[in-house]
N, C-alpha and C. Protein backbone atom coordinates (compact mmCIF):
# COMPACT_ATOMS: atom_id res chain seq x y z
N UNK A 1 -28.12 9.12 30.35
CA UNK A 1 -28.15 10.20 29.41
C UNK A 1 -27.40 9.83 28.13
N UNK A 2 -26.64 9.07 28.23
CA UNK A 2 -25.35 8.47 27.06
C UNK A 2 -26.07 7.59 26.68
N UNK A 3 -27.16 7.01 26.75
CA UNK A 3 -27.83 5.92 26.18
C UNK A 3 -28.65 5.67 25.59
N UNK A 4 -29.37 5.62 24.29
CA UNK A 4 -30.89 5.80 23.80
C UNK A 4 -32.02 4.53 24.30
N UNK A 5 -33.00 5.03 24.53
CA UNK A 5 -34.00 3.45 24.12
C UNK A 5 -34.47 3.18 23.28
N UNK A 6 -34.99 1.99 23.46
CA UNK A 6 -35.28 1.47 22.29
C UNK A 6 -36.57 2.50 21.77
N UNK A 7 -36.84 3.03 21.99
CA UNK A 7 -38.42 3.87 21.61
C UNK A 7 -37.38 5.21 20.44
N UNK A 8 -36.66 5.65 21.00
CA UNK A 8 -35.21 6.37 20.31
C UNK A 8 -35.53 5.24 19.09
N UNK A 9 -34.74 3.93 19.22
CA UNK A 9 -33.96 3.70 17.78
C UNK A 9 -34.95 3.79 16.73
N UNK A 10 -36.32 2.76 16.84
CA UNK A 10 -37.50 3.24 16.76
C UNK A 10 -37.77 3.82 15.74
N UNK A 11 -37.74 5.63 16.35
CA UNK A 11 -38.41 6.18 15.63
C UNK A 11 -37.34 6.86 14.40
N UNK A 12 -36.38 6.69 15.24
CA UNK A 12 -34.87 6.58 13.80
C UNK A 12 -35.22 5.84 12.97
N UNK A 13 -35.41 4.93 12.70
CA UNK A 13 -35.61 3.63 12.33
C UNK A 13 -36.73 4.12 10.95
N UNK A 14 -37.90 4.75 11.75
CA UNK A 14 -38.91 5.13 11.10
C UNK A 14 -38.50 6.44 10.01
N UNK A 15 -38.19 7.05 10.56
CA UNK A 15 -37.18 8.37 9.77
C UNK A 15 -36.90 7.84 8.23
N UNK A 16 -35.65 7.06 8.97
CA UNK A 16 -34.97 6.42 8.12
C UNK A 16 -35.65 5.52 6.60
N UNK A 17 -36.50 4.84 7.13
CA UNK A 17 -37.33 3.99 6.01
C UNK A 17 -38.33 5.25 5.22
N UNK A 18 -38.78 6.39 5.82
CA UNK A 18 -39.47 7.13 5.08
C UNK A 18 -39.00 8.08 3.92
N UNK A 19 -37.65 8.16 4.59
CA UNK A 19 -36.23 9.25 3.75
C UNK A 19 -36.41 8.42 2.32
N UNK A 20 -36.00 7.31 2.63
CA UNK A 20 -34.86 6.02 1.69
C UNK A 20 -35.59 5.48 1.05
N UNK A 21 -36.93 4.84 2.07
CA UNK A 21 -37.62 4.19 1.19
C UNK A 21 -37.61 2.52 1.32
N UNK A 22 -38.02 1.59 1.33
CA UNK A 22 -37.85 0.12 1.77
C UNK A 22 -36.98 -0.25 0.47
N UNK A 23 -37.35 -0.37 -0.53
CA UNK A 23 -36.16 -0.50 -2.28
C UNK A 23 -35.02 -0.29 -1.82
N UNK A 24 -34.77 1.16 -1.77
CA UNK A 24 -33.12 1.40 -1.99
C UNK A 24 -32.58 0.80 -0.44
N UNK A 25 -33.01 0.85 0.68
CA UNK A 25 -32.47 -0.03 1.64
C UNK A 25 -32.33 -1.24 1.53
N UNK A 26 -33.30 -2.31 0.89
CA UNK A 26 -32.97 -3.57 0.15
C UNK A 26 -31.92 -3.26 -0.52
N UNK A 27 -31.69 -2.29 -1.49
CA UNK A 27 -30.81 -2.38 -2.63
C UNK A 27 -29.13 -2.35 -2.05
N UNK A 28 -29.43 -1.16 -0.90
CA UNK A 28 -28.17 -1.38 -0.01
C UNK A 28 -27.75 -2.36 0.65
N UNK A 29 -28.61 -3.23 1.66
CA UNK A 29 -27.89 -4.19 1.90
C UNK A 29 -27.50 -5.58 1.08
N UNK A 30 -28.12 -5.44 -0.43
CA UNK A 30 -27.71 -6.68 -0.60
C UNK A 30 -26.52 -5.93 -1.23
N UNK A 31 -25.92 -5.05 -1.60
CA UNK A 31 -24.86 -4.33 -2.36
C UNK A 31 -23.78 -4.95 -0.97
N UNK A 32 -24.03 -4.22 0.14
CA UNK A 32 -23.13 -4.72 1.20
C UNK A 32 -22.98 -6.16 1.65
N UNK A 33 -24.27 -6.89 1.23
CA UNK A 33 -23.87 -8.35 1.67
C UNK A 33 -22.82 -9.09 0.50
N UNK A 34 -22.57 -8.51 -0.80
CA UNK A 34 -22.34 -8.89 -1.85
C UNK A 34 -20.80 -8.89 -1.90
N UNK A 35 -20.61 -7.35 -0.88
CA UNK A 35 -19.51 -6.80 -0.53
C UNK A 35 -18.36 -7.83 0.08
N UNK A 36 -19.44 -7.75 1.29
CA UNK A 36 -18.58 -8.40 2.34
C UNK A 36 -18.53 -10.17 1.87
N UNK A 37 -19.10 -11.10 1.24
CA UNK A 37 -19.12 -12.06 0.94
C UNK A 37 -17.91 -11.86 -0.13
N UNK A 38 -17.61 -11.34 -1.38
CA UNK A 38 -16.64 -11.41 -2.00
C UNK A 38 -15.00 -11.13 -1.32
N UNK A 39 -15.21 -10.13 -0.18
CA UNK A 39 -14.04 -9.88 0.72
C UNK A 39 -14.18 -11.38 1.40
N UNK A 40 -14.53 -12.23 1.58
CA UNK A 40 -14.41 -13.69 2.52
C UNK A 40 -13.78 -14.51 1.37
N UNK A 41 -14.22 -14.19 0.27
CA UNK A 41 -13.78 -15.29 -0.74
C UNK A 41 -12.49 -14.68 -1.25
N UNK A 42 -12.58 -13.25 -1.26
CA UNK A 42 -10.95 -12.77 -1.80
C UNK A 42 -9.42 -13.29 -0.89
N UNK A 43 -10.51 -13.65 0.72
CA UNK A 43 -9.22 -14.06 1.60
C UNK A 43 -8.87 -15.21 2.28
N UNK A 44 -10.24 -16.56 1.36
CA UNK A 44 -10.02 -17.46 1.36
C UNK A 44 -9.27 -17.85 0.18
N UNK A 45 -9.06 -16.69 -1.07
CA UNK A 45 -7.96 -17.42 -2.35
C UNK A 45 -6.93 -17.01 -1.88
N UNK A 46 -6.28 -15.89 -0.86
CA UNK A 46 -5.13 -15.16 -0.62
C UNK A 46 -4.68 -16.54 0.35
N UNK A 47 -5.21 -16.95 1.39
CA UNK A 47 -4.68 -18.06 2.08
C UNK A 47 -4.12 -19.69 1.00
N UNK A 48 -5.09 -19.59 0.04
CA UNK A 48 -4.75 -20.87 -0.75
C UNK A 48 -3.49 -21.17 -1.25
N UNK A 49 -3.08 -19.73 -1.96
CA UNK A 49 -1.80 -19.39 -3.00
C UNK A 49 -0.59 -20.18 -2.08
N UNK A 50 0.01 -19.94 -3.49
CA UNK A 50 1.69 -20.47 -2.27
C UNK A 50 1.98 -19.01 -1.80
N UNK A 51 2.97 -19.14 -1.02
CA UNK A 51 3.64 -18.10 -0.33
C UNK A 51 4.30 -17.21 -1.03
N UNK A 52 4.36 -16.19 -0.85
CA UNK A 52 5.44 -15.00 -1.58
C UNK A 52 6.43 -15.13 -0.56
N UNK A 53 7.91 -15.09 -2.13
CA UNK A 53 9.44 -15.39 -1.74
C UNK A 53 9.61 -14.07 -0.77
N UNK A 54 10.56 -13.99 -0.03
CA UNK A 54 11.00 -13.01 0.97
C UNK A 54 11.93 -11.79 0.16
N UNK A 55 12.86 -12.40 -0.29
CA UNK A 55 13.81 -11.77 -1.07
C UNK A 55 13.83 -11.57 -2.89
N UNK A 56 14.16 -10.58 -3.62
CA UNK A 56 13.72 -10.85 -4.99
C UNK A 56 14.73 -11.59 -5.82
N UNK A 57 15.94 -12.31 -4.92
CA UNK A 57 16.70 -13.68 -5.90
C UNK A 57 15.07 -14.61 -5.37
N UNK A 58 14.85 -14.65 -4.66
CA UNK A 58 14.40 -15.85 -4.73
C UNK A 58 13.03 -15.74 -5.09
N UNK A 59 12.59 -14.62 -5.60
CA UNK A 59 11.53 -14.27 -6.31
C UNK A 59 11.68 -14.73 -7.90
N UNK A 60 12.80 -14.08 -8.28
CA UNK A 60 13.63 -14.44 -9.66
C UNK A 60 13.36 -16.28 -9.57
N UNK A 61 14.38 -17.12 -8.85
CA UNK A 61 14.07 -18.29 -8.90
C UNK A 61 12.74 -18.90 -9.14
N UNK A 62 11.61 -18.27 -8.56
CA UNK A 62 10.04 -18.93 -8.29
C UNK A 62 9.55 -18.55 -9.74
N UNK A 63 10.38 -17.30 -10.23
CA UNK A 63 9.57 -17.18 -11.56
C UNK A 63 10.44 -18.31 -12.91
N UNK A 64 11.94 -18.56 -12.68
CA UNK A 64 12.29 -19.36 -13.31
C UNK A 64 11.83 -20.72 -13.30
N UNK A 65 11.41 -21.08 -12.07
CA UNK A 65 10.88 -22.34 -12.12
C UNK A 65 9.93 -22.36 -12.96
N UNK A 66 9.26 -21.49 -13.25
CA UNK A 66 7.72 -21.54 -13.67
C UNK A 66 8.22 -21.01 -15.64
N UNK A 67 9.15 -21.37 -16.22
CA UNK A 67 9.92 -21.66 -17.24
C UNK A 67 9.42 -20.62 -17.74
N UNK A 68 9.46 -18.87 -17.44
CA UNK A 68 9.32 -17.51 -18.11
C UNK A 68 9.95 -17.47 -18.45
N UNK A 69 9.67 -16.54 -19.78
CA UNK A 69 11.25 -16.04 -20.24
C UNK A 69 11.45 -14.56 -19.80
N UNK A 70 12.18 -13.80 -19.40
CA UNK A 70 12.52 -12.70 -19.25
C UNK A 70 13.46 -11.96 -19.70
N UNK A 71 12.73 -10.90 -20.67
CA UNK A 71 14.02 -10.13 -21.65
C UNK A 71 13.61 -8.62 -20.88
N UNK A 72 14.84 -8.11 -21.06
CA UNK A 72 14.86 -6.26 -20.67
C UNK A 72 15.00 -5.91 -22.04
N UNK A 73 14.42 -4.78 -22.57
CA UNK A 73 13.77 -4.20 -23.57
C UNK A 73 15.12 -3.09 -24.14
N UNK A 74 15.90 -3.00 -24.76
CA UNK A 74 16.91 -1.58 -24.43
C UNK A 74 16.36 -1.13 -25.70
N UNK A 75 16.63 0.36 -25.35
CA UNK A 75 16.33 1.40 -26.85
C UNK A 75 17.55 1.80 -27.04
N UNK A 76 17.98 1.86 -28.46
CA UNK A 76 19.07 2.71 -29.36
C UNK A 76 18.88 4.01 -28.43
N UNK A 77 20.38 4.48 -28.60
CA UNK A 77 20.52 6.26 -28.77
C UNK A 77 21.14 6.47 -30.05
């Protein structure tokens, strides 16, 4: 009873393509393949990077190395 057959998915199936249409279901999955392919590449550059420092001295250090300059901005009263 918890289970459909395949004659079920079927005619879902059929529903479905008549609602939507064959286009905009193309249009959806390549939107989602586009998706999920840029999420693979966003977390093959996240693995590449160097590591983020633990603590923010040694955050400070990683940015000195990298010869920033860093000024704090003060306003008059």
């Amino acid at each position: 009873m918890g289970s459909f057959s395949i004659w079920h998915w079927l005619i879902v199936l059929l529903i479905v393509v008549m609602v939507f249409g064959t286009k905009k279901l193309k249009n959806i999955g390549s939107d989602l393949g586009g998706a999920v392919k840029g999420f693979k590449d966003g977390m093959k550059e996240g693995n590449t990077s160097e590591e983020k420092p633990a603590t923010p001295v040694a955050a400070q250090q990683v940015q000195a190395d990298k010869t920033t300059i860093d000024v704090e901005a003060k306003t008059k009263s």
